[in-house]
PDB file of N, CA and C in Angstrom:
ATOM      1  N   UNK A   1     -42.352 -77.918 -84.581  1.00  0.00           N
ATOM      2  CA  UNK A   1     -41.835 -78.768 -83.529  1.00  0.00           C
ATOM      3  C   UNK A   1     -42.563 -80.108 -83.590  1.00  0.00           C
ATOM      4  N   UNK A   2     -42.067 -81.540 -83.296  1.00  0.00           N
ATOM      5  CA  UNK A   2     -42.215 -82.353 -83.103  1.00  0.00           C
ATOM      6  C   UNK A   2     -41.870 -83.544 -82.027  1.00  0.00           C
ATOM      7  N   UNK A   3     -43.029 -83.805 -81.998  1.00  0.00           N
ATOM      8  CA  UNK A   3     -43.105 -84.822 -79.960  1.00  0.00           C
ATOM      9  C   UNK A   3     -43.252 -86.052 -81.276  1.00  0.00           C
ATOM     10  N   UNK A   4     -42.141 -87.224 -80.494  1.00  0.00           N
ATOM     11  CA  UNK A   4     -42.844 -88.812 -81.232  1.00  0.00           C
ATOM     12  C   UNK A   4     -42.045 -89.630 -79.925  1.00  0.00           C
ATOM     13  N   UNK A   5     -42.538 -90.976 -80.015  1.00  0.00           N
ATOM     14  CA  UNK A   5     -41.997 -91.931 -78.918  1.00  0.00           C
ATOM     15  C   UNK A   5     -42.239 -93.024 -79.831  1.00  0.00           C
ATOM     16  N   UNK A   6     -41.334 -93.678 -79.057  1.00  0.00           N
ATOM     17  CA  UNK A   6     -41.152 -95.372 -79.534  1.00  0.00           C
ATOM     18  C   UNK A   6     -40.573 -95.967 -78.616  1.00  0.00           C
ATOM     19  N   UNK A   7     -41.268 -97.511 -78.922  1.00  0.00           N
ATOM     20  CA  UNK A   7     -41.059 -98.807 -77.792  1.00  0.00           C
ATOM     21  C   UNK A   7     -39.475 -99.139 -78.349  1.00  0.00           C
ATOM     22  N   UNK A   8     -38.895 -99.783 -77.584  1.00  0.00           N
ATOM     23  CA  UNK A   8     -37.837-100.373 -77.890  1.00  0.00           C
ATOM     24  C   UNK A   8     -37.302-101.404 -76.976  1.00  0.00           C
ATOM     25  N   UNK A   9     -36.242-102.428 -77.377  1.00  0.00           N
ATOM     26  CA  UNK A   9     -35.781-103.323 -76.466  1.00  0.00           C
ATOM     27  C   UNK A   9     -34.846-103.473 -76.034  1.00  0.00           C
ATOM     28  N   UNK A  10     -33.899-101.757 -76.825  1.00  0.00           N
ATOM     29  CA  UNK A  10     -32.896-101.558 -76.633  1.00  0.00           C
ATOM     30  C   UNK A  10     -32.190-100.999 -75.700  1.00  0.00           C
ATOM     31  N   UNK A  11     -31.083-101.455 -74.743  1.00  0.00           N
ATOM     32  CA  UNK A  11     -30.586-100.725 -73.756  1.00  0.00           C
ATOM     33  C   UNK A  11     -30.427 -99.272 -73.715  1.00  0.00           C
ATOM     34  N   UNK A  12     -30.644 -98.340 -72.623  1.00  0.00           N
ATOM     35  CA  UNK A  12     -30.797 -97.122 -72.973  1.00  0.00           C
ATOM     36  C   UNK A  12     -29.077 -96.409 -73.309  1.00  0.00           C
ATOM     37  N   UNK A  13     -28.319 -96.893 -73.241  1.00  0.00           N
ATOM     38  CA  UNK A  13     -26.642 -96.885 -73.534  1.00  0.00           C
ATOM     39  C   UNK A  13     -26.817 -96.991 -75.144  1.00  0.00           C
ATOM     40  N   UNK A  14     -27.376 -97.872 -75.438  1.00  0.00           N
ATOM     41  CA  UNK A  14     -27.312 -98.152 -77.118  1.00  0.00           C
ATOM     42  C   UNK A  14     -28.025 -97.627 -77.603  1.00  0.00           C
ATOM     43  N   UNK A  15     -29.295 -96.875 -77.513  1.00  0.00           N
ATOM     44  CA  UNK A  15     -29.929 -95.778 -77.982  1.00  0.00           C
ATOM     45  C   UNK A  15     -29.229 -94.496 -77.966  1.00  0.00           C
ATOM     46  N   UNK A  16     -28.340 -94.147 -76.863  1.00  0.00           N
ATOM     47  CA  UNK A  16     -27.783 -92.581 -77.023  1.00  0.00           C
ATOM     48  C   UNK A  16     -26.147 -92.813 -78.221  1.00  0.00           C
ATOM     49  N   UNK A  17     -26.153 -94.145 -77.793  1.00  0.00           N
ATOM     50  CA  UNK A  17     -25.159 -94.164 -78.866  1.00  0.00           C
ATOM     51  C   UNK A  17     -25.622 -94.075 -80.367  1.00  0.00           C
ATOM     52  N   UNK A  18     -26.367 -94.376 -80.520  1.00  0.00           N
ATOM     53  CA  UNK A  18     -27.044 -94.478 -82.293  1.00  0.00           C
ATOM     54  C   UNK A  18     -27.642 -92.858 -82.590  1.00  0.00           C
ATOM     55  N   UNK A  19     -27.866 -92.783 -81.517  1.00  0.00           N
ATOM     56  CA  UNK A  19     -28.385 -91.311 -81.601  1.00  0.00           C
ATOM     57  C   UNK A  19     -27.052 -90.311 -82.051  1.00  0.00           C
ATOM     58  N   UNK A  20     -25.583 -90.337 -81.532  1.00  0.00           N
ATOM     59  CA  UNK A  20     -24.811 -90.062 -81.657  1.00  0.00           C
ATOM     60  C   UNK A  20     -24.231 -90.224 -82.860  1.00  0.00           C
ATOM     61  N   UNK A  21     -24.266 -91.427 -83.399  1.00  0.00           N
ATOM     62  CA  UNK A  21     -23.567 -91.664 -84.764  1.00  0.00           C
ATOM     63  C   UNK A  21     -24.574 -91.277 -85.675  1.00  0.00           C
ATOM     64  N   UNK A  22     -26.241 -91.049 -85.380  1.00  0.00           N
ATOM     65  CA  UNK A  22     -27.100 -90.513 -86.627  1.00  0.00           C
ATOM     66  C   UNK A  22     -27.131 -89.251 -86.816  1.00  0.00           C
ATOM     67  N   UNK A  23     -27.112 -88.233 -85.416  1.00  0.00           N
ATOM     68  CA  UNK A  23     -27.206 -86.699 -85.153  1.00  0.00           C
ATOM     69  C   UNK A  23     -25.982 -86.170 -85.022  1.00  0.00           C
ATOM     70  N   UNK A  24     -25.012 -86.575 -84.786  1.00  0.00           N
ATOM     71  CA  UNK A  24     -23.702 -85.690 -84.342  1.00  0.00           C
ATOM     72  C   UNK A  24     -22.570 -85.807 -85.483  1.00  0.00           C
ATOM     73  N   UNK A  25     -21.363 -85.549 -85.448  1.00  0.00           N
ATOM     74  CA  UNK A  25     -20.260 -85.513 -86.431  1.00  0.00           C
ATOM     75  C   UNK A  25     -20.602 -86.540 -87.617  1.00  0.00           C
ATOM     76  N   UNK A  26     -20.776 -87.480 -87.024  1.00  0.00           N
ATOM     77  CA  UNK A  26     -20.682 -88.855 -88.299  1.00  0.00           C
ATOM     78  C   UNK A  26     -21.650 -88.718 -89.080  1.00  0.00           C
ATOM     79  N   UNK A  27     -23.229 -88.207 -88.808  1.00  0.00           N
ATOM     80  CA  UNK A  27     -24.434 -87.947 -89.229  1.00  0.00           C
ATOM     81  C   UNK A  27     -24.741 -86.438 -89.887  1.00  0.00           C
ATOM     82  N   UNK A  28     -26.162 -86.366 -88.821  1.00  0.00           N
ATOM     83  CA  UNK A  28     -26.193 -84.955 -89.252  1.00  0.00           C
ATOM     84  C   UNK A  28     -25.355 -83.841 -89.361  1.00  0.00           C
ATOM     85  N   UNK A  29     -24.599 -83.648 -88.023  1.00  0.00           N
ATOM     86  CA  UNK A  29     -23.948 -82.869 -87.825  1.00  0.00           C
ATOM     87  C   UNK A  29     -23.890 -82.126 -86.789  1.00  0.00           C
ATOM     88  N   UNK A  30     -24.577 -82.510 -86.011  1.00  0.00           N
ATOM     89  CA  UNK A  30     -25.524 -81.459 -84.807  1.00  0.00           C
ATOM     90  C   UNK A  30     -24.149 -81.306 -83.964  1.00  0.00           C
ATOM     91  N   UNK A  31     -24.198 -80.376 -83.272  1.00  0.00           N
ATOM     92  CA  UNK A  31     -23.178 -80.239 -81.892  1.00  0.00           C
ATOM     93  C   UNK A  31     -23.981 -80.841 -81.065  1.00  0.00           C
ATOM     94  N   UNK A  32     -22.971 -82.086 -80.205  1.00  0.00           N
ATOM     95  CA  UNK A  32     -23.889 -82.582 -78.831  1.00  0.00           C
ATOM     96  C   UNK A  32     -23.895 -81.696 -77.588  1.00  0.00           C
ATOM     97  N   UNK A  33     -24.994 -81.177 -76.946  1.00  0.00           N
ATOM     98  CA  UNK A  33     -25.319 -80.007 -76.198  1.00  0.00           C
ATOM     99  C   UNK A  33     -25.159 -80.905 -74.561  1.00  0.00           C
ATOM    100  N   UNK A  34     -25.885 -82.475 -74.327  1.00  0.00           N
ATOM    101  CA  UNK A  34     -25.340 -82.445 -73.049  1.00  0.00           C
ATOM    102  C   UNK A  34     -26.431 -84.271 -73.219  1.00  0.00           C
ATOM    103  N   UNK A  35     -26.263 -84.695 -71.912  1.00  0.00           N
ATOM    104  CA  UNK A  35     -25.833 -86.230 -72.163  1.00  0.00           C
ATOM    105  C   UNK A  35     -25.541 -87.014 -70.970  1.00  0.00           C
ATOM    106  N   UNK A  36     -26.338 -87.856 -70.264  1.00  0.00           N
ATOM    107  CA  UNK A  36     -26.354 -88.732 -69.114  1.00  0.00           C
ATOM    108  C   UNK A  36     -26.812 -89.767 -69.333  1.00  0.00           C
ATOM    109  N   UNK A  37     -27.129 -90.758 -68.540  1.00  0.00           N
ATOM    110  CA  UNK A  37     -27.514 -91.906 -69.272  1.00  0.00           C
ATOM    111  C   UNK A  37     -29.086 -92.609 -69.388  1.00  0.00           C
ATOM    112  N   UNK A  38     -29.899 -91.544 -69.239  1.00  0.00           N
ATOM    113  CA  UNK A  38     -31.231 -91.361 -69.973  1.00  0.00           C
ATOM    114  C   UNK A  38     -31.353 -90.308 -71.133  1.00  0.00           C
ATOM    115  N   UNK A  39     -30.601 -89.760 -71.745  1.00  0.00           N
ATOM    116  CA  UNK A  39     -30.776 -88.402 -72.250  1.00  0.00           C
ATOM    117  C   UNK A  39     -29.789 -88.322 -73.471  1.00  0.00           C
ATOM    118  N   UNK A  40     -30.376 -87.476 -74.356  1.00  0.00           N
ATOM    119  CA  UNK A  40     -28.767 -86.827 -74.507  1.00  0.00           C
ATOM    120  C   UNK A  40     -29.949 -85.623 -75.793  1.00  0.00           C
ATOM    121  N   UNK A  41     -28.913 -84.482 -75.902  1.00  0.00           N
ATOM    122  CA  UNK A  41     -29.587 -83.268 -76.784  1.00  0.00           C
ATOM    123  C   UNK A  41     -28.312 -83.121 -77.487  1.00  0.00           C
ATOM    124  N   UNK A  42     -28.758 -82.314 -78.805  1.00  0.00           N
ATOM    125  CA  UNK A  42     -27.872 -81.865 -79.685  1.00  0.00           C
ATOM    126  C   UNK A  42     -28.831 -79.930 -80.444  1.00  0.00           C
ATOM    127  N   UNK A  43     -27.750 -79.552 -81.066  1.00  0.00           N
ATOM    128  CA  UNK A  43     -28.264 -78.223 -81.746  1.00  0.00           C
ATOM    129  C   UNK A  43     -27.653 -78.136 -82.842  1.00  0.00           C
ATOM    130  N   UNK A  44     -28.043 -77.479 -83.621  1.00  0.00           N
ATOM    131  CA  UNK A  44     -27.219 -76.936 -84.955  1.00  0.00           C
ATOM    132  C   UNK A  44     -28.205 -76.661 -86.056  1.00  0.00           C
ATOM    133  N   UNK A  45     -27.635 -75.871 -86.743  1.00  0.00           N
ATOM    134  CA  UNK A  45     -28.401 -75.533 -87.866  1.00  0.00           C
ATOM    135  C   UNK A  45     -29.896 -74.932 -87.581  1.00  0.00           C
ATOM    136  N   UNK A  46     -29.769 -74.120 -86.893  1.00  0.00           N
ATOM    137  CA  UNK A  46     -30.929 -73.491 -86.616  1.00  0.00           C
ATOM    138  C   UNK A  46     -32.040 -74.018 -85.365  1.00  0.00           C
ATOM    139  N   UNK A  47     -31.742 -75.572 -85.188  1.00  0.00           N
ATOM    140  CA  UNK A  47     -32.625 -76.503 -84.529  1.00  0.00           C
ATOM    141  C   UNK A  47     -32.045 -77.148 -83.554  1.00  0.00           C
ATOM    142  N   UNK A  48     -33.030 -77.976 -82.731  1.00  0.00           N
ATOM    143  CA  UNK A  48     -32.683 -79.099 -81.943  1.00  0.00           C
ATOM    144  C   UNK A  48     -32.995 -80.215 -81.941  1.00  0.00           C
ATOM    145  N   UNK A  49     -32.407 -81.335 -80.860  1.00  0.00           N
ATOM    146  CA  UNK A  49     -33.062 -82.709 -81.265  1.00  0.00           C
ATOM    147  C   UNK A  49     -32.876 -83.076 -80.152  1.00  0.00           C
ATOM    148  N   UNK A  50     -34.062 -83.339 -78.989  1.00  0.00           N
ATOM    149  CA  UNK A  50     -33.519 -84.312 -77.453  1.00  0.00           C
ATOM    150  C   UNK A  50     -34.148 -85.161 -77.629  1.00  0.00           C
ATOM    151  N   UNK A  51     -33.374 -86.354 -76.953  1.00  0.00           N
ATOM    152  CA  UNK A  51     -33.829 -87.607 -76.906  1.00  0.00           C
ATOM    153  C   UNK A  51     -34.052 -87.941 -74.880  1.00  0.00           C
ATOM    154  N   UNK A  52     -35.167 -88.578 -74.387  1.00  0.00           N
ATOM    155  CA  UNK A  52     -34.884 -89.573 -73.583  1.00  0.00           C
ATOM    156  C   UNK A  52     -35.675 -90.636 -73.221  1.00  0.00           C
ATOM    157  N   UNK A  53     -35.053 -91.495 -72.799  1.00  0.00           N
ATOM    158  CA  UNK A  53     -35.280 -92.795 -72.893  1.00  0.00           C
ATOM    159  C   UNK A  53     -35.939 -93.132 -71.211  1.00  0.00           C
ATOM    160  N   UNK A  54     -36.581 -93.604 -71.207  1.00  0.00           N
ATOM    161  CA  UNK A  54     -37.676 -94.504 -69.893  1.00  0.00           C
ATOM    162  C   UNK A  54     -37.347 -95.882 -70.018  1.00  0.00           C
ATOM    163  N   UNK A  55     -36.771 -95.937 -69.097  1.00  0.00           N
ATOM    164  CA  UNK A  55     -36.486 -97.411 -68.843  1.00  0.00           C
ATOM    165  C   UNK A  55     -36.775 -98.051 -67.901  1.00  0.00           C
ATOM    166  N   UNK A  56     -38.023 -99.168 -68.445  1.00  0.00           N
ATOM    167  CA  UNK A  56     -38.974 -99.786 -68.046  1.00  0.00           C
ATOM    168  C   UNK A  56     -38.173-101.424 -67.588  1.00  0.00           C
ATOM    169  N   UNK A  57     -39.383-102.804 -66.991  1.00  0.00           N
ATOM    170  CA  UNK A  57     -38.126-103.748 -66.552  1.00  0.00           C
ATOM    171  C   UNK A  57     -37.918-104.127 -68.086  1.00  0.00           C
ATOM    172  N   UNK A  58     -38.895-104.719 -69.087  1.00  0.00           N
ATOM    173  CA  UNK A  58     -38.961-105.400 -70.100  1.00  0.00           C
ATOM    174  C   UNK A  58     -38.911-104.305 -71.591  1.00  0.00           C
ATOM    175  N   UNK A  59     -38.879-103.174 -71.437  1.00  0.00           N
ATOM    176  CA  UNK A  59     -38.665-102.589 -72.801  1.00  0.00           C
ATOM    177  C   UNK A  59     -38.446-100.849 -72.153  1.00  0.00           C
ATOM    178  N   UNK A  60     -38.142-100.058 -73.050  1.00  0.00           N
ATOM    179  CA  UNK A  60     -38.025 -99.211 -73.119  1.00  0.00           C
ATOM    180  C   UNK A  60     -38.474 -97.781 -74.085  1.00  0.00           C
ATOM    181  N   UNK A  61     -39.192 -96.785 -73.764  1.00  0.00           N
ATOM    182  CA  UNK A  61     -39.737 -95.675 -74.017  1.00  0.00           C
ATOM    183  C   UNK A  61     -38.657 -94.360 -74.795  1.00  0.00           C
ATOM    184  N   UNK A  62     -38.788 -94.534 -75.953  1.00  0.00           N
ATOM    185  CA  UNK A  62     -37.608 -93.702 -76.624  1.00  0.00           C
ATOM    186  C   UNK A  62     -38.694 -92.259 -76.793  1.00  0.00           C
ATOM    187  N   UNK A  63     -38.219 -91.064 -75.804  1.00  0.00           N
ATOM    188  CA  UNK A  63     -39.371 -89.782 -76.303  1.00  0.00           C
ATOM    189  C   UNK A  63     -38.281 -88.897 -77.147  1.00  0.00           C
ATOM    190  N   UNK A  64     -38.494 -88.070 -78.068  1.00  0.00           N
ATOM    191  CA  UNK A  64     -38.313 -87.920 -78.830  1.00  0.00           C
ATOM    192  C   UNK A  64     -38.639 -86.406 -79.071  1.00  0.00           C
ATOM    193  N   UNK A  65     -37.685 -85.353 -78.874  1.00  0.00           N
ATOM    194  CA  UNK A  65     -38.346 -83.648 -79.515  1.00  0.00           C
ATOM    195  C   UNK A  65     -37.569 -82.871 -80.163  1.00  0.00           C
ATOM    196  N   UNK A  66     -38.122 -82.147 -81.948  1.00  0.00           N
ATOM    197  CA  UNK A  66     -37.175 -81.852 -82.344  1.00  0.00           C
ATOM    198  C   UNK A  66     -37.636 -80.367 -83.229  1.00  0.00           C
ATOM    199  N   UNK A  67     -37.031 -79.523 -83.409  1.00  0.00           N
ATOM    200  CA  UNK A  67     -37.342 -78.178 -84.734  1.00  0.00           C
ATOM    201  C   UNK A  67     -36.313 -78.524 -85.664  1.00  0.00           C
ATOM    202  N   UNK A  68     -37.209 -78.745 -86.421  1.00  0.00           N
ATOM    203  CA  UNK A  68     -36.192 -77.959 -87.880  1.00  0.00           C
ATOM    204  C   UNK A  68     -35.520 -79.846 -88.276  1.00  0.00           C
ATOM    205  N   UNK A  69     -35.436 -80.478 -87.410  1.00  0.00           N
ATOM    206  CA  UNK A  69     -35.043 -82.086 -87.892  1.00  0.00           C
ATOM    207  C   UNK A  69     -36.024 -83.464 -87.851  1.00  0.00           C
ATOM    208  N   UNK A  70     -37.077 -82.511 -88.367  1.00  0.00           N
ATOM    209  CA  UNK A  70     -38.796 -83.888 -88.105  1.00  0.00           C
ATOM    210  C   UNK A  70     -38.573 -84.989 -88.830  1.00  0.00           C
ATOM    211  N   UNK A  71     -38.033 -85.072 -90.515  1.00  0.00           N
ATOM    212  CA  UNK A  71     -37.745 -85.975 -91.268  1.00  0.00           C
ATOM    213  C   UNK A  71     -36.379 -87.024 -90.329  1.00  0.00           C
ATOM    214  N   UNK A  72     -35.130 -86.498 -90.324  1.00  0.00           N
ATOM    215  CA  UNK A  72     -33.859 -87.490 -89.285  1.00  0.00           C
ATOM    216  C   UNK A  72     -35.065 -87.747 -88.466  1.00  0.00           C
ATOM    217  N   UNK A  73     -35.510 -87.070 -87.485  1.00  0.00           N
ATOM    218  CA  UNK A  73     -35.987 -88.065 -86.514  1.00  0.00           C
ATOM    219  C   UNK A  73     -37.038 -89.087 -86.633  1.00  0.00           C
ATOM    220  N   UNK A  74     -37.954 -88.602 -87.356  1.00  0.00           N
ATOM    221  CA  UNK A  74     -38.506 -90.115 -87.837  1.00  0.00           C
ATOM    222  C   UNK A  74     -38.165 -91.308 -88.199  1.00  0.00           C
ATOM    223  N   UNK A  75     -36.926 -90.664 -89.118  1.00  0.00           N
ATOM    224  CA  UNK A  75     -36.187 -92.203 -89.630  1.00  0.00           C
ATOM    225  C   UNK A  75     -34.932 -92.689 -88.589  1.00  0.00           C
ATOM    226  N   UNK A  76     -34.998 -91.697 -87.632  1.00  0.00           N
ATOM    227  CA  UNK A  76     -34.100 -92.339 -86.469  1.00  0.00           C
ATOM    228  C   UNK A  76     -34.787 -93.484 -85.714  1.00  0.00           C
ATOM    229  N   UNK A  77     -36.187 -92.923 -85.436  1.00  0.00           N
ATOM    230  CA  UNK A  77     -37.189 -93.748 -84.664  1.00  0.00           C
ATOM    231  C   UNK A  77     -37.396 -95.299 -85.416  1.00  0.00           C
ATOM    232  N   UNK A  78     -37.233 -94.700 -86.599  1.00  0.00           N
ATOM    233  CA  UNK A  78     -37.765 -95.918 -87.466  1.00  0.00           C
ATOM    234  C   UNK A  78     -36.590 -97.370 -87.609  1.00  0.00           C
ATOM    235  N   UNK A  79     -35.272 -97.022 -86.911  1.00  0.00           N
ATOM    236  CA  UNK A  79     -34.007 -97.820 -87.286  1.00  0.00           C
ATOM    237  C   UNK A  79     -34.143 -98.286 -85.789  1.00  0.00           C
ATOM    238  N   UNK A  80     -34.540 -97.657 -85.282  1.00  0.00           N
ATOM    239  CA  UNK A  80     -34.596 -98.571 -82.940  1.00  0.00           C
ATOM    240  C   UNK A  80     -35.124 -99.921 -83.209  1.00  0.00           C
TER     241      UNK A  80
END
């Protein structure tokens, strides 16, 4: 299992979206499990991947927890 966070300046809308096109159908593949507009989780393939976002006035807190998908999520973190 893996905990990571990252700063970002990105609206928290445009983070669950990228998250979507990197982890779900278009990407990995994950089934999206559930999704509001700090949040969103996915499963598949044995694993999981939740994302949520803290949204601060001037930037934003991307946290980050995943099994079985440590490599995607690093390089997810690494494209914010």
């Amino acid at each position: 299992m893996l905990k990571i966070a990252k700063q970002t300046k990105l609206v928290p809308e445009e983070v669950i979206d990228r998250a979507l096109k990197f982890f779900g159908k278009g990407g990995w593949g994950l089934e999206e499990k559930g999704r509001n507009p700090c949040c969103i989780s996915f499963e598949g393939i044995g694993g999981h991947v939740s994302i949520s976002i803290d949204d601060k006035e001037k930037h934003r807190i991307v946290d980050l927890e995943t099994r079985e998908f440590e490599y995607p999520a690093k390089k997810f973190l690494e494209k914010l």
